[in-house]
C-alpha atoms as a PDB file:
ATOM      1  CA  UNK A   1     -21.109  -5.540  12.442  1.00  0.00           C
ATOM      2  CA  UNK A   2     -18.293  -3.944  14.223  1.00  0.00           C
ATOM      3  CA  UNK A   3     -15.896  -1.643  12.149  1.00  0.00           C
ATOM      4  CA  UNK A   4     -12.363  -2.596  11.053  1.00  0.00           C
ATOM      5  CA  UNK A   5      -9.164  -2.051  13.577  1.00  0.00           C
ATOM      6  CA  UNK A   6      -6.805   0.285  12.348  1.00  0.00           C
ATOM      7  CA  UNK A   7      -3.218  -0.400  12.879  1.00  0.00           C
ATOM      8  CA  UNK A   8      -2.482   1.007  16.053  1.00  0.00           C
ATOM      9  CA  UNK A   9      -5.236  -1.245  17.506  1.00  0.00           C
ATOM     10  CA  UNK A  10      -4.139  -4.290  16.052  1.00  0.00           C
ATOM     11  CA  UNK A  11      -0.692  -3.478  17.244  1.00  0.00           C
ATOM     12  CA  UNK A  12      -2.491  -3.569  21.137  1.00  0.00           C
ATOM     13  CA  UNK A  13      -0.582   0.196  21.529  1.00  0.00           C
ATOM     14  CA  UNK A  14       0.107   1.516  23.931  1.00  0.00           C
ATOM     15  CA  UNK A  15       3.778  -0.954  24.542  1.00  0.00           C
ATOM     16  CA  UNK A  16       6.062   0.381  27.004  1.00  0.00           C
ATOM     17  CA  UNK A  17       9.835  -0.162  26.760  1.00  0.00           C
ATOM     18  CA  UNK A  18      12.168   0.943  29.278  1.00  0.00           C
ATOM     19  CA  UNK A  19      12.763   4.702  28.072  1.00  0.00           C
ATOM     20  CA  UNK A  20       9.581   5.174  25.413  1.00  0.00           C
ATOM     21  CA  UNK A  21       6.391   3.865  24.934  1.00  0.00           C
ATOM     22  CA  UNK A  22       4.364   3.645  21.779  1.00  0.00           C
ATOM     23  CA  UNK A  23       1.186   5.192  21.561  1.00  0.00           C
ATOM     24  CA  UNK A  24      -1.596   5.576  18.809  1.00  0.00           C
ATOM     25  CA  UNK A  25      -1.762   9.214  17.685  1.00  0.00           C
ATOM     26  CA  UNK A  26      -4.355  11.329  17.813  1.00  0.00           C
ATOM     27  CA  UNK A  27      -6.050  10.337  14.813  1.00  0.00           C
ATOM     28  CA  UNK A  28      -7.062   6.660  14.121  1.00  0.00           C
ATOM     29  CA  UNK A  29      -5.018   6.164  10.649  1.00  0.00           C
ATOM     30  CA  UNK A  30      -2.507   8.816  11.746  1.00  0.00           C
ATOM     31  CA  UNK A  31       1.368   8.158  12.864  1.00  0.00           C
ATOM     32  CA  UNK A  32       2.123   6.144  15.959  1.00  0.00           C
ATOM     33  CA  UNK A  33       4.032   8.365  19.012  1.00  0.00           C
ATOM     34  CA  UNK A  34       7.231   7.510  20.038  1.00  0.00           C
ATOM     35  CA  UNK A  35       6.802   8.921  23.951  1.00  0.00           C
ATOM     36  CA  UNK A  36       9.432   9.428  26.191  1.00  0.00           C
ATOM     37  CA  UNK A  37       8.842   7.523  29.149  1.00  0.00           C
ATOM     38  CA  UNK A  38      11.159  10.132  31.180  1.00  0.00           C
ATOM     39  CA  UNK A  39       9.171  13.411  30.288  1.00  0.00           C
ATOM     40  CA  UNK A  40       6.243  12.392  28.905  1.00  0.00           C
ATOM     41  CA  UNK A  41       6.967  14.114  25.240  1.00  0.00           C
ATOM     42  CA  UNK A  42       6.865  13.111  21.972  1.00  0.00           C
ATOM     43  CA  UNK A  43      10.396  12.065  20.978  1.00  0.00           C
ATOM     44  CA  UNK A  44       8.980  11.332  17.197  1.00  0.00           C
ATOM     45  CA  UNK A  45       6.665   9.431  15.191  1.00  0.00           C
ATOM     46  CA  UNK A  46       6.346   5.825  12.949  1.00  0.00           C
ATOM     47  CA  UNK A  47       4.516   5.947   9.768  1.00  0.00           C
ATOM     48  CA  UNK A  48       2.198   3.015   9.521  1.00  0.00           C
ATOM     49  CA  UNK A  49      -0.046   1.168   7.137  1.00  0.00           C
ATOM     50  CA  UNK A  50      -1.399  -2.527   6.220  1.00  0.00           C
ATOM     51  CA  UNK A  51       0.576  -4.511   3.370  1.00  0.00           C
ATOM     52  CA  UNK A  52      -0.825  -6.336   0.701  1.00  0.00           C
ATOM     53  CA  UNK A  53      -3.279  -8.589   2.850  1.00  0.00           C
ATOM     54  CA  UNK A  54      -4.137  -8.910   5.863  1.00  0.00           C
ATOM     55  CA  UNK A  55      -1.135 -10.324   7.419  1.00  0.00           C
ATOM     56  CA  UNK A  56       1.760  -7.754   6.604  1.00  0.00           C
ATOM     57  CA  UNK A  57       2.705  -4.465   7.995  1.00  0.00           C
ATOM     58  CA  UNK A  58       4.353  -1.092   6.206  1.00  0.00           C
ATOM     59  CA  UNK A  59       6.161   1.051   7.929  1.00  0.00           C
ATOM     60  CA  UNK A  60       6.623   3.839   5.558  1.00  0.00           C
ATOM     61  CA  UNK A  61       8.859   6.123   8.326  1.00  0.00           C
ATOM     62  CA  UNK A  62      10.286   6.203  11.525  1.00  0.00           C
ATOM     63  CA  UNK A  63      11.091   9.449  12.408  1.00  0.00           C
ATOM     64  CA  UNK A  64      12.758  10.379  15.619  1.00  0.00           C
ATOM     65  CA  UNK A  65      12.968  14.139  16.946  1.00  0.00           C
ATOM     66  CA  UNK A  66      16.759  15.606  16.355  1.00  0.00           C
ATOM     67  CA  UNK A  67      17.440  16.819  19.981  1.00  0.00           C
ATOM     68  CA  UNK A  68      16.232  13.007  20.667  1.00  0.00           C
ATOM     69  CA  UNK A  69      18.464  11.030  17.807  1.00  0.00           C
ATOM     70  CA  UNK A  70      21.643   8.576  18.649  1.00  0.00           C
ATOM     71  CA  UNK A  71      19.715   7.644  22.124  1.00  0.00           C
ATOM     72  CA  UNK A  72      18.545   5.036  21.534  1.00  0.00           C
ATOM     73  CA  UNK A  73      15.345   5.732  20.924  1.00  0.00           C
ATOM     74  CA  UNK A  74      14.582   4.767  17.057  1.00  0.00           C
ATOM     75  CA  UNK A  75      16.185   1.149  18.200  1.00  0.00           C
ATOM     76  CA  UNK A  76      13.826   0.943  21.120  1.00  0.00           C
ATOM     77  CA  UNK A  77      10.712   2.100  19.243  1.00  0.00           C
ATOM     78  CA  UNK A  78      11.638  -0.229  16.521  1.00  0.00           C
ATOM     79  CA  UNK A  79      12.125  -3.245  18.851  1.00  0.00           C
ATOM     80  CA  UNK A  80       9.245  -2.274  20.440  1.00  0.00           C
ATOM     81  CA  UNK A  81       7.101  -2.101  17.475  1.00  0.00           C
ATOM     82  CA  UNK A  82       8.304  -5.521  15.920  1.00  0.00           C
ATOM     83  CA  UNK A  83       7.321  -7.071  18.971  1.00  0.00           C
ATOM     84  CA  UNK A  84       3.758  -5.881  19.205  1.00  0.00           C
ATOM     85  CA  UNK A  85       3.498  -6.670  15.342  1.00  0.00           C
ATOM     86  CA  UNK A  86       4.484 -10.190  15.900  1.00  0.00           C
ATOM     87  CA  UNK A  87       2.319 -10.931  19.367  1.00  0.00           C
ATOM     88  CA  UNK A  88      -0.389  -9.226  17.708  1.00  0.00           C
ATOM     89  CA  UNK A  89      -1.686 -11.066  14.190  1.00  0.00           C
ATOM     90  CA  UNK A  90       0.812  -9.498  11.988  1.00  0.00           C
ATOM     91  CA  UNK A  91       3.404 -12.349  10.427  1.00  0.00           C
ATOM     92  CA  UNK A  92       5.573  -9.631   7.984  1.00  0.00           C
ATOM     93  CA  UNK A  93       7.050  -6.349   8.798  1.00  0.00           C
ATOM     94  CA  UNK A  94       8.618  -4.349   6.135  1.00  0.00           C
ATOM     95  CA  UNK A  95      10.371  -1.038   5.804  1.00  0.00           C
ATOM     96  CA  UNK A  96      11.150   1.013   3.561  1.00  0.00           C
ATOM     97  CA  UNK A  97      14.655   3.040   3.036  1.00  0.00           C
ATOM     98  CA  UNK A  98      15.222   5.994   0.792  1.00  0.00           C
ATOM     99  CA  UNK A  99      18.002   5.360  -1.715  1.00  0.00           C
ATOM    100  CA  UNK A 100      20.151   7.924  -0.799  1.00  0.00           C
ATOM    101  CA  UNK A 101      19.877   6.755   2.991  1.00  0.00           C
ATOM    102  CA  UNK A 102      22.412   4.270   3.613  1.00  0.00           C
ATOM    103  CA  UNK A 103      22.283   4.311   7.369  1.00  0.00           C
ATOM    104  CA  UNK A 104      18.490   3.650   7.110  1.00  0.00           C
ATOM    105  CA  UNK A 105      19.488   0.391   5.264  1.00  0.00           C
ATOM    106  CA  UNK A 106      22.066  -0.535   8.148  1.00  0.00           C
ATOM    107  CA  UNK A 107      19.462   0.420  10.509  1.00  0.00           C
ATOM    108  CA  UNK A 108      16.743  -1.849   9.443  1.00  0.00           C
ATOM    109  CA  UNK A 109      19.828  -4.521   8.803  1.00  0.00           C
ATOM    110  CA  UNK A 110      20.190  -4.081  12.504  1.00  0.00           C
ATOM    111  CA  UNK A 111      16.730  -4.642  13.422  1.00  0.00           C
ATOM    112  CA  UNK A 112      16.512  -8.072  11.890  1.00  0.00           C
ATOM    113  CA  UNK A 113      15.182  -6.869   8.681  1.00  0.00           C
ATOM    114  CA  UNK A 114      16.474  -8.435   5.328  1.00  0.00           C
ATOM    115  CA  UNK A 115      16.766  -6.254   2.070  1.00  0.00           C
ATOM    116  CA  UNK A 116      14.074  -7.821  -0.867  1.00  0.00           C
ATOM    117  CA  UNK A 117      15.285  -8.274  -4.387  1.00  0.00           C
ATOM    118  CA  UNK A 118      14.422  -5.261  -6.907  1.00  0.00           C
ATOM    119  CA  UNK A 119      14.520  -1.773  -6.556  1.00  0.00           C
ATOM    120  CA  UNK A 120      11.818  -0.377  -4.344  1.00  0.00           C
ATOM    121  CA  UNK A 121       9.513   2.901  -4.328  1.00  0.00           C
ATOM    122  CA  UNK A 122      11.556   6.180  -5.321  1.00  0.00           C
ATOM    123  CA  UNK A 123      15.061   4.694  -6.046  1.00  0.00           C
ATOM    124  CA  UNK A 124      14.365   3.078  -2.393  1.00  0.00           C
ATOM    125  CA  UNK A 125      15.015  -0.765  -0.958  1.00  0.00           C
ATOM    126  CA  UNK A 126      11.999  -2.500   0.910  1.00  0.00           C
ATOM    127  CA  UNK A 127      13.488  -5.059   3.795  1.00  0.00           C
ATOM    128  CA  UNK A 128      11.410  -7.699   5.469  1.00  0.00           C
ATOM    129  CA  UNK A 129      11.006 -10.101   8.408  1.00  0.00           C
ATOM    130  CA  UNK A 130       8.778 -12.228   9.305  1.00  0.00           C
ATOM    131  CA  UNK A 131       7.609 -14.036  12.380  1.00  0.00           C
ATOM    132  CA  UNK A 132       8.846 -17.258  13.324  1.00  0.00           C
ATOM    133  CA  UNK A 133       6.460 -19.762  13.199  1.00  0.00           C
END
Protein backbone atom coordinates (compact mmCIF):
# COMPACT_ATOMS: atom_id res chain seq x y z
CA UNK A 1 0.00 0.00 0.00
CA UNK A 2 1.42 3.27 -0.96
CA UNK A 3 2.08 5.88 1.89
CA UNK A 4 -0.05 8.97 2.56
CA UNK A 5 0.62 12.47 0.51
CA UNK A 6 1.66 15.13 2.60
CA UNK A 7 0.37 18.52 1.88
CA UNK A 8 2.66 19.89 -0.45
CA UNK A 9 1.89 16.88 -2.72
CA UNK A 10 -1.65 17.12 -2.59
CA UNK A 11 -1.31 20.77 -3.31
CA UNK A 12 0.54 19.43 -6.94
CA UNK A 13 3.58 22.15 -5.77
CA UNK A 14 5.51 23.37 -7.44
CA UNK A 15 2.65 26.45 -8.94
CA UNK A 16 4.22 29.23 -10.63
CA UNK A 17 2.73 32.74 -10.58
CA UNK A 18 4.11 35.52 -12.41
CA UNK A 19 6.84 36.79 -9.80
CA UNK A 20 7.02 33.52 -7.22
CA UNK A 21 6.45 30.09 -7.34
CA UNK A 22 5.54 27.73 -4.56
CA UNK A 23 7.61 24.96 -3.79
CA UNK A 24 7.57 22.05 -1.15
CA UNK A 25 10.42 22.56 1.33
CA UNK A 26 12.99 20.53 2.02
CA UNK A 27 11.37 18.34 4.36
CA UNK A 28 8.08 16.48 3.51
CA UNK A 29 5.80 17.97 6.52
CA UNK A 30 7.97 21.10 6.61
CA UNK A 31 6.87 24.84 5.37
CA UNK A 32 6.08 25.47 1.74
CA UNK A 33 8.76 28.14 -0.15
CA UNK A 34 7.61 31.17 -1.39
CA UNK A 35 10.48 31.49 -4.42
CA UNK A 36 11.14 34.39 -6.24
CA UNK A 37 10.73 33.72 -9.72
CA UNK A 38 13.26 36.76 -10.51
CA UNK A 39 16.33 35.46 -8.41
CA UNK A 40 15.60 32.24 -7.58
CA UNK A 41 15.55 32.92 -3.53
CA UNK A 42 13.43 32.25 -0.93
CA UNK A 43 11.26 35.33 -0.39
CA UNK A 44 9.50 33.39 2.76
CA UNK A 45 7.60 30.51 3.82
CA UNK A 46 3.61 29.17 4.43
CA UNK A 47 2.94 27.07 7.37
CA UNK A 48 0.80 24.15 6.40
CA UNK A 49 -1.21 21.31 7.82
CA UNK A 50 -4.52 19.09 7.16
CA UNK A 51 -7.87 20.26 9.01
CA UNK A 52 -10.17 18.21 10.71
CA UNK A 53 -10.75 15.57 7.81
CA UNK A 54 -9.67 15.00 4.91
CA UNK A 55 -11.07 17.77 2.96
CA UNK A 56 -9.80 21.05 4.77
CA UNK A 57 -6.57 22.84 4.82
CA UNK A 58 -4.65 24.98 7.83
CA UNK A 59 -2.53 27.39 7.12
CA UNK A 60 -1.07 28.19 10.42
CA UNK A 61 1.48 31.16 8.82
CA UNK A 62 2.43 32.91 5.94
CA UNK A 63 5.47 34.50 6.43
CA UNK A 64 7.12 36.67 3.88
CA UNK A 65 10.93 37.84 4.17
CA UNK A 66 11.08 41.78 5.34
CA UNK A 67 13.38 43.10 2.51
CA UNK A 68 10.55 41.17 0.35
CA UNK A 69 7.15 42.58 2.21
CA UNK A 70 4.51 45.22 0.50
CA UNK A 71 5.48 43.53 -3.08
CA UNK A 72 3.22 41.76 -3.60
CA UNK A 73 4.39 38.74 -2.80
CA UNK A 74 2.23 37.37 0.35
CA UNK A 75 -0.95 38.25 -2.12
CA UNK A 76 0.57 36.24 -4.91
CA UNK A 77 1.64 33.27 -2.77
CA UNK A 78 -1.71 33.36 -1.19
CA UNK A 79 -3.62 33.43 -4.53
CA UNK A 80 -1.44 31.02 -5.63
CA UNK A 81 -1.90 28.66 -2.87
CA UNK A 82 -5.83 28.90 -2.80
CA UNK A 83 -5.80 27.94 -6.22
CA UNK A 84 -3.78 24.77 -6.01
CA UNK A 85 -5.90 23.93 -2.79
CA UNK A 86 -9.07 24.17 -4.69
CA UNK A 87 -7.87 22.29 -8.19
CA UNK A 88 -6.32 19.86 -6.03
CA UNK A 89 -9.00 17.81 -3.55
CA UNK A 90 -9.06 20.34 -0.88
CA UNK A 91 -12.83 22.06 -0.55
CA UNK A 92 -11.87 24.49 2.81
CA UNK A 93 -9.00 26.73 3.39
CA UNK A 94 -8.62 28.40 6.65
CA UNK A 95 -6.23 30.79 8.29
CA UNK A 96 -5.46 31.75 11.18
CA UNK A 97 -4.71 35.53 12.52
CA UNK A 98 -3.08 36.48 15.76
CA UNK A 99 -5.29 38.76 17.84
CA UNK A 100 -3.18 41.51 18.05
CA UNK A 101 -2.69 41.40 14.11
CA UNK A 102 -5.29 43.38 12.58
CA UNK A 103 -3.78 43.68 9.15
CA UNK A 104 -3.54 39.83 9.07
CA UNK A 105 -7.39 39.88 9.48
CA UNK A 106 -7.74 42.49 6.50
CA UNK A 107 -5.35 40.43 4.68
CA UNK A 108 -7.11 37.18 4.72
CA UNK A 109 -10.49 39.52 4.28
CA UNK A 110 -8.77 40.37 1.07
CA UNK A 111 -8.07 36.99 -0.04
CA UNK A 112 -11.66 35.86 -0.01
CA UNK A 113 -11.49 34.49 3.39
CA UNK A 114 -14.49 35.03 5.86
CA UNK A 115 -13.87 35.44 9.72
CA UNK A 116 -15.74 32.16 11.75
CA UNK A 117 -17.79 32.85 14.82
CA UNK A 118 -15.86 32.40 18.32
CA UNK A 119 -12.64 33.30 19.39
CA UNK A 120 -9.89 31.22 17.88
CA UNK A 121 -6.40 29.71 19.14
CA UNK A 122 -4.36 32.30 21.39
CA UNK A 123 -6.82 35.29 21.51
CA UNK A 124 -6.69 34.66 17.50
CA UNK A 125 -9.72 34.61 14.66
CA UNK A 126 -9.81 31.51 12.22
CA UNK A 127 -11.35 32.71 8.57
CA UNK A 128 -12.55 30.30 5.96
CA UNK A 129 -13.46 29.70 2.30
CA UNK A 130 -14.46 27.17 0.60
CA UNK A 131 -14.61 25.98 -2.96
CA UNK A 132 -17.41 26.57 -5.09
CA UNK A 133 -19.11 23.70 -6.01
Amino acid sequence: MAAPLNVAERLGLPRVGGRFRLEAGPEPRGPVLVVSLEDGQVAGTIGLEEGEGPSALLIRSLCIEEGRRSYGAGSEAARLLLRAAFTSDFRTVRAWAPGERGLALYFWVRMGLRPLHGEGPDGGIWLERRRAE
